[in-house]
N, C-alpha and C. Protein backbone atom coordinates (compact mmCIF):
# COMPACT_ATOMS: atom_id res chain seq x y z
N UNK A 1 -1.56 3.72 14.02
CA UNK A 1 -0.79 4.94 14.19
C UNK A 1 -0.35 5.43 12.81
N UNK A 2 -0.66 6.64 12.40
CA UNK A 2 -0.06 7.18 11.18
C UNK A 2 1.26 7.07 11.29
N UNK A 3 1.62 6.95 9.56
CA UNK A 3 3.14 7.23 9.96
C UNK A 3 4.01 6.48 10.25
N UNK A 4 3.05 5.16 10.89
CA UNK A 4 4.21 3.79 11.38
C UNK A 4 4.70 2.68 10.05
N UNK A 5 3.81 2.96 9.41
CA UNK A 5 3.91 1.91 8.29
C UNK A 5 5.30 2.21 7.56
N UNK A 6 6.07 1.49 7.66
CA UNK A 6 7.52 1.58 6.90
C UNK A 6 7.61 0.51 5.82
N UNK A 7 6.43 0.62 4.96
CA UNK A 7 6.81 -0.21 4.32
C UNK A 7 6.79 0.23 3.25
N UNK A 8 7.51 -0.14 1.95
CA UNK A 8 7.47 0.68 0.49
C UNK A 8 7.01 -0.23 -0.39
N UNK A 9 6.34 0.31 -1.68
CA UNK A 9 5.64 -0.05 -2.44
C UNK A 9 6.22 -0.19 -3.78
N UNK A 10 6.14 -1.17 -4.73
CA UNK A 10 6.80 -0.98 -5.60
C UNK A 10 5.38 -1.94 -6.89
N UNK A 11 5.75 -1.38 -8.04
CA UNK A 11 4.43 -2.21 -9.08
C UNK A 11 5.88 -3.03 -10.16
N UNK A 12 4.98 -3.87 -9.90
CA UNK A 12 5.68 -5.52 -11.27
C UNK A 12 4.78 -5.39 -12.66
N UNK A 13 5.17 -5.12 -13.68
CA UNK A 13 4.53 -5.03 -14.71
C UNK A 13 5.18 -5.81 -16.03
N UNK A 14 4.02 -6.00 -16.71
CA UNK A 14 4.58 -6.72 -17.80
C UNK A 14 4.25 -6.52 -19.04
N UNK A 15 5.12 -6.30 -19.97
CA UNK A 15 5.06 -5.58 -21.40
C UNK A 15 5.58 -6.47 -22.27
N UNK A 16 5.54 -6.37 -23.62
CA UNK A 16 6.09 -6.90 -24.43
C UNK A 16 7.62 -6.18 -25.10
N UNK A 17 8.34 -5.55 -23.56
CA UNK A 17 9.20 -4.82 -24.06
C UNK A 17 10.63 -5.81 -24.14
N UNK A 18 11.55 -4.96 -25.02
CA UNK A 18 12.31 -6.16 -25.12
C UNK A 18 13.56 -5.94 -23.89
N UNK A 19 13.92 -4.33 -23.44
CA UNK A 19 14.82 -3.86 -22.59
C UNK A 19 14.51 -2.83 -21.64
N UNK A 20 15.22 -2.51 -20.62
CA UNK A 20 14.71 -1.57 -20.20
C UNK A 20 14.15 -0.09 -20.58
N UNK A 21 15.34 0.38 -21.43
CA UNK A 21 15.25 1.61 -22.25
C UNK A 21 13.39 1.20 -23.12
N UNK A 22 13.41 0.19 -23.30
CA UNK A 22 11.95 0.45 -24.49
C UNK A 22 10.56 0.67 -23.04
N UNK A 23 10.96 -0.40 -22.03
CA UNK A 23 9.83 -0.19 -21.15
C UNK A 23 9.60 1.30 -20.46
N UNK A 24 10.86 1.96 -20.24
CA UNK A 24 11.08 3.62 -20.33
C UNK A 24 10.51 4.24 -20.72
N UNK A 25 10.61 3.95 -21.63
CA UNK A 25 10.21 5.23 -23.29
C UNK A 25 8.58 4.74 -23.02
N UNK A 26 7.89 3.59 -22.91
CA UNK A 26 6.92 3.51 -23.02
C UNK A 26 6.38 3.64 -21.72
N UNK A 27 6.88 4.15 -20.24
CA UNK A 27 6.46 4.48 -19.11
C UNK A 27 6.28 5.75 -19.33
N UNK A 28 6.75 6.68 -19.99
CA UNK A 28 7.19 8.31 -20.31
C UNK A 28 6.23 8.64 -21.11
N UNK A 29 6.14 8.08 -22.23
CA UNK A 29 5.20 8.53 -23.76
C UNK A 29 4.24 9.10 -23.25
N UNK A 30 3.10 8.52 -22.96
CA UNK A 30 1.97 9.43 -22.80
C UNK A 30 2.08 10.55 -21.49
N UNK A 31 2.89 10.18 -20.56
CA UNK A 31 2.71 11.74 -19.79
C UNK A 31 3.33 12.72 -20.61
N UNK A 32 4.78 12.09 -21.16
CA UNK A 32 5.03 12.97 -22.05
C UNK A 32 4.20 13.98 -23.32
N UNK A 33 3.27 12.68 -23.86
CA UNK A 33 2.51 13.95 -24.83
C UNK A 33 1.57 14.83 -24.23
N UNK A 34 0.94 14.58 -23.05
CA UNK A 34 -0.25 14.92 -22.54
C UNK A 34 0.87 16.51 -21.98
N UNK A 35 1.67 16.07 -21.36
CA UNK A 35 2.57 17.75 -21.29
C UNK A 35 3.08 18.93 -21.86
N UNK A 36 2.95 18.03 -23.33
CA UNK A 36 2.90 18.78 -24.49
C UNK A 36 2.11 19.45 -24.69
N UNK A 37 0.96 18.47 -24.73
CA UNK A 37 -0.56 19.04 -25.40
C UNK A 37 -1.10 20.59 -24.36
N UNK A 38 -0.43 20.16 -23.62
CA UNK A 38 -1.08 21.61 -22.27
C UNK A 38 -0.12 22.16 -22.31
N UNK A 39 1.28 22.23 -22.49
CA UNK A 39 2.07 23.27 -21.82
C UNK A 39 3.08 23.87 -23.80
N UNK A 40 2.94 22.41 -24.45
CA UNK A 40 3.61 23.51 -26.65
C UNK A 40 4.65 22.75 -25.98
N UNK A 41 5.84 22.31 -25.13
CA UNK A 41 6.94 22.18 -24.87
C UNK A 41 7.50 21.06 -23.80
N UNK A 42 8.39 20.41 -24.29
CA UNK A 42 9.15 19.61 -23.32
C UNK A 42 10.75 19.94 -23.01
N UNK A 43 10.87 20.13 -21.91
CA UNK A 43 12.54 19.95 -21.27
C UNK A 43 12.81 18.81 -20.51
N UNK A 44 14.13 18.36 -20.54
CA UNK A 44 14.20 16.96 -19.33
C UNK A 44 14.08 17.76 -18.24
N UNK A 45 13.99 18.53 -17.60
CA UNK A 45 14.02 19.19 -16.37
C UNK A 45 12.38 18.82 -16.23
N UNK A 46 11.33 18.82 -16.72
CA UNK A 46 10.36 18.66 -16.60
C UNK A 46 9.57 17.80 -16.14
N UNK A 47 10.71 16.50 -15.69
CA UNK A 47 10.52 15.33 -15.50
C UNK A 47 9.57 15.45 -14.29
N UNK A 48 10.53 16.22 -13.20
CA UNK A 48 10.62 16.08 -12.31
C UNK A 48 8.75 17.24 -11.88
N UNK A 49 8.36 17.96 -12.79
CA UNK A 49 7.18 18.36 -12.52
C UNK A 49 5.67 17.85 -12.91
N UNK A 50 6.12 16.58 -13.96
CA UNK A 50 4.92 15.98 -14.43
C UNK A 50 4.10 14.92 -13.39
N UNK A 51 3.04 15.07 -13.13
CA UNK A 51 2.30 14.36 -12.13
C UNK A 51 2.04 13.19 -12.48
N UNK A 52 2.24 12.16 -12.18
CA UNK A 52 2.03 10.73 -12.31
C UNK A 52 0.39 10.57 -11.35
N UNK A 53 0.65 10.93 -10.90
CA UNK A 53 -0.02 10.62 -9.47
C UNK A 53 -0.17 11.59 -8.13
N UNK A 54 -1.09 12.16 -7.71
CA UNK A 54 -0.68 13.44 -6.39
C UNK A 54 0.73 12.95 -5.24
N UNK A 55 1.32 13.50 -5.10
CA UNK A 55 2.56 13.32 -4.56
C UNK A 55 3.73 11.91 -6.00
N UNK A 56 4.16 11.67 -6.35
CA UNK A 56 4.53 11.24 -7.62
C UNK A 56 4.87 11.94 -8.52
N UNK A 57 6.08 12.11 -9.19
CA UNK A 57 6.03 12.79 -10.40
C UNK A 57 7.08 12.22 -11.56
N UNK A 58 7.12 11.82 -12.61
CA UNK A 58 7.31 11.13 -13.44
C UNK A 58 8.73 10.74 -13.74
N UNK A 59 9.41 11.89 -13.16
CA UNK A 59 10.78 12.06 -12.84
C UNK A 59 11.49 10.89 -11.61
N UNK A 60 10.84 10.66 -10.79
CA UNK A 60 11.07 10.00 -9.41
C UNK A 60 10.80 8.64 -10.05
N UNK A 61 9.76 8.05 -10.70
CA UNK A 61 9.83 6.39 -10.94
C UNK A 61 11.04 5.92 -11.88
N UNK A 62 11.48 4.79 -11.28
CA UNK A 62 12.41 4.06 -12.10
C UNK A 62 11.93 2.85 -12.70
N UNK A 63 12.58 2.27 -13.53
CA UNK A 63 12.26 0.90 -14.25
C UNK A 63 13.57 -0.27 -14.34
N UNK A 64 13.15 -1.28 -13.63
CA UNK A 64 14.32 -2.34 -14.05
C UNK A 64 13.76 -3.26 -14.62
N UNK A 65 14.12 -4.03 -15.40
CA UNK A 65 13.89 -5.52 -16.00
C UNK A 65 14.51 -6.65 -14.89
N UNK A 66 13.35 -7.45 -14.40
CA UNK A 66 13.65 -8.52 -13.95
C UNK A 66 13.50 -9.93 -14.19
N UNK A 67 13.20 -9.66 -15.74
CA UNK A 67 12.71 -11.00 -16.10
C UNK A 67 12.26 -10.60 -17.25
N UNK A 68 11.89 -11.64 -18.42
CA UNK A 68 11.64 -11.22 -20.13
C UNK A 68 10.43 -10.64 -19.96
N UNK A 69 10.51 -9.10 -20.45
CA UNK A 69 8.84 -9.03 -20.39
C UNK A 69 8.24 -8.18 -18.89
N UNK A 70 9.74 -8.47 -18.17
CA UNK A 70 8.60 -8.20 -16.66
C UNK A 70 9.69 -7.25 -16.00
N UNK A 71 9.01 -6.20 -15.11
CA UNK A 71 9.77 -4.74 -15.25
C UNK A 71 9.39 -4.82 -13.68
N UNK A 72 10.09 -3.71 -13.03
CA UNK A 72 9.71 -3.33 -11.42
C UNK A 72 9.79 -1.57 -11.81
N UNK A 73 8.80 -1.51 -10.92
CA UNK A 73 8.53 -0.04 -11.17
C UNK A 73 8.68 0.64 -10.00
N UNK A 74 9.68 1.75 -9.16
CA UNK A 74 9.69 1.97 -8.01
C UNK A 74 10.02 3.88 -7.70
N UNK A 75 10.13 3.70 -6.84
CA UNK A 75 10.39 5.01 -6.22
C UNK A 75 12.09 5.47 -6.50
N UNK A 76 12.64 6.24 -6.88
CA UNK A 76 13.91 6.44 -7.28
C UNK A 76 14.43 7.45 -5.96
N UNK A 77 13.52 8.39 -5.31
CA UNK A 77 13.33 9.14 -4.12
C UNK A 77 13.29 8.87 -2.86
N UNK A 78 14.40 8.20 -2.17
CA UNK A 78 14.48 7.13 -0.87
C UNK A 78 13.99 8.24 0.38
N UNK A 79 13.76 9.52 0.43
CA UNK A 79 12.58 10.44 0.93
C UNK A 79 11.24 10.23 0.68
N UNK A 80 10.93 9.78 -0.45
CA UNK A 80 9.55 9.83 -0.84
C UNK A 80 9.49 8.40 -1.55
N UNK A 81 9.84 7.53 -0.59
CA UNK A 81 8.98 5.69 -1.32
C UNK A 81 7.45 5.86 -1.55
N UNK A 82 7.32 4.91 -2.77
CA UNK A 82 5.99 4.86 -2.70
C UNK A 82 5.68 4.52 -1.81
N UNK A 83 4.30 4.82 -1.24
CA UNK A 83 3.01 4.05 -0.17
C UNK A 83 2.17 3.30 -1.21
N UNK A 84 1.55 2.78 -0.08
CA UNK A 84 -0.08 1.95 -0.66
C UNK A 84 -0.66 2.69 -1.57
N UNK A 85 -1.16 3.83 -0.76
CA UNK A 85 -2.26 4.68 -1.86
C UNK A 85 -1.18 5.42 -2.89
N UNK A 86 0.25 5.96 -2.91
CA UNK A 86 0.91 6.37 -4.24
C UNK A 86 0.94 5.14 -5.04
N UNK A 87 0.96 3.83 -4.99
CA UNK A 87 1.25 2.58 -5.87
C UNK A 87 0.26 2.46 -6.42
N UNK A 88 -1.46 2.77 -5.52
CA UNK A 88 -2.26 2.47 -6.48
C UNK A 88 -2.97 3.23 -7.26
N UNK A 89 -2.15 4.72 -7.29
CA UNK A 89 -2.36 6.01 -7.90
C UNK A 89 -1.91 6.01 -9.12
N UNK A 90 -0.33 5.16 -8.90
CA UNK A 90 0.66 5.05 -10.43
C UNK A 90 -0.08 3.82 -10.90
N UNK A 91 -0.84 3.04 -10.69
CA UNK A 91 -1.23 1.94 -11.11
C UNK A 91 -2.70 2.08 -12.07
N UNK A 92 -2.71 3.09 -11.52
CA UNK A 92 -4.47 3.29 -11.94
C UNK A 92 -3.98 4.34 -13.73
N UNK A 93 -3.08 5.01 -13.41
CA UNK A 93 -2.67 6.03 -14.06
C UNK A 93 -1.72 5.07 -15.50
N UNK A 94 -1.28 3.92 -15.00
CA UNK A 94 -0.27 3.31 -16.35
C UNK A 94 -1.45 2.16 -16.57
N UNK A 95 -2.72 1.88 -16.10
CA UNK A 95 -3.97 1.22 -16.71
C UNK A 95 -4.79 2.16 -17.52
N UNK A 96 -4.79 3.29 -16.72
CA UNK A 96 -5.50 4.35 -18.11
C UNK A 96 -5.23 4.80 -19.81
N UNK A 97 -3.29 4.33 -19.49
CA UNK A 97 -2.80 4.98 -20.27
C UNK A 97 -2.24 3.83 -21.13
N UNK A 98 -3.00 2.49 -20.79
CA UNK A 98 -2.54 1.29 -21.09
C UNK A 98 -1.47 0.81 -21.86
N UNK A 99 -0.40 1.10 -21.15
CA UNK A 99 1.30 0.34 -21.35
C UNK A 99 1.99 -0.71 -21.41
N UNK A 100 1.04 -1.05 -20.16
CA UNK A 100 1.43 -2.86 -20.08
C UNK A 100 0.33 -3.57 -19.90
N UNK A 101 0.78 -5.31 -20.05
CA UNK A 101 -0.39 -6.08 -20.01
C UNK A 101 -1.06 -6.45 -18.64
N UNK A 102 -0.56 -6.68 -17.99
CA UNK A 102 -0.08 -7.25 -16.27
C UNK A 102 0.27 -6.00 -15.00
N UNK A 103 -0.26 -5.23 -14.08
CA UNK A 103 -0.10 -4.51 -13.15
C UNK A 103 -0.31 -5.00 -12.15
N UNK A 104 0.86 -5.16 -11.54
CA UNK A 104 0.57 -5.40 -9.96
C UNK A 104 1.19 -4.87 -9.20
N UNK A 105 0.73 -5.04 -7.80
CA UNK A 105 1.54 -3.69 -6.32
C UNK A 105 2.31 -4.83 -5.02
N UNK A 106 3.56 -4.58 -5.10
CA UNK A 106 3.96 -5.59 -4.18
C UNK A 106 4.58 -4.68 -3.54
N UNK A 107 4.62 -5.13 -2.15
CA UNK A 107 5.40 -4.47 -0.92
C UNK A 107 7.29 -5.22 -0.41
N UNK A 108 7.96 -4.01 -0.30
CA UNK A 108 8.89 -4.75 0.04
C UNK A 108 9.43 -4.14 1.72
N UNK A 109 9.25 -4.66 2.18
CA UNK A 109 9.16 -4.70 4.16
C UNK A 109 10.86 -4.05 4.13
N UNK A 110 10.22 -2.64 4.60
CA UNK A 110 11.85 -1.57 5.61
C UNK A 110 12.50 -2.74 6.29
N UNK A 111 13.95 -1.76 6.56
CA UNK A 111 14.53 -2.99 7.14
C UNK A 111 14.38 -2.20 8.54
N UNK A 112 14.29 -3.05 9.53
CA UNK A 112 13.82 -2.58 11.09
C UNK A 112 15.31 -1.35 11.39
N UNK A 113 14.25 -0.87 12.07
CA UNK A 113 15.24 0.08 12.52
C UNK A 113 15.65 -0.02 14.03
N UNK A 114 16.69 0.60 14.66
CA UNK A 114 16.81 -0.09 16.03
C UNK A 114 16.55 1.40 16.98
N UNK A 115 15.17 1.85 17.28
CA UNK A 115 15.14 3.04 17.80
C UNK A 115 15.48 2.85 18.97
């Protein structure tokens, strides 16, 4: 059944960053220049229009440090969690743009709902 899957997606990655702010800056950089290169200009408002991924936009992912080196990458938009196919859209997209060493897609199971 479409639609039933309640489950959200989140990517574990691993950098040689030392904090969150650096794994940031280095999740941002290249969409950031590539927005440049096409549009002469950046605003922070812009965040929220740069495409990571079709449905995704660069503005919506967050970054935590959970460990030296090792980051969680998620949906900041509790309307719009990642899915399967958005995780392996942003995944394909921060391997192109090669950021980190380590990409992976783990699921973390909705909590039941009582319809």
């Amino acid at each position: 059944m479409k639609g039933a899957n309640k489950n959200e997606y989140f990517l574990i990655v691993e950098g040689s960053y030392l904090n969150e702010p650096e794994a940031q800056h280095a999740l941002r950089d290249p969409f950031l220049e590539e927005w440049v290169e096409q549009t002469g200009s950046f605003r922070l408002h812009n965040l929220t229009e740069i495409i990571v991924t079709p449905g995704v936009t660069l503005g919506s992912l967050g970054i935590v440090m959970i460990d030296d080196g090792v980051f969680e990458i998620m949906s900041l938009d509790p309307k719009h969690p990642l899915t399967d196919k958005k995780a392996r859209g942003v995944m394909e997209a921060l391997r192109r743009h090669d950021m980190f060493d380590e990409i992976t897609i783990e699921t973390r199971e909705a909590e039941a709902a009582d319809d």
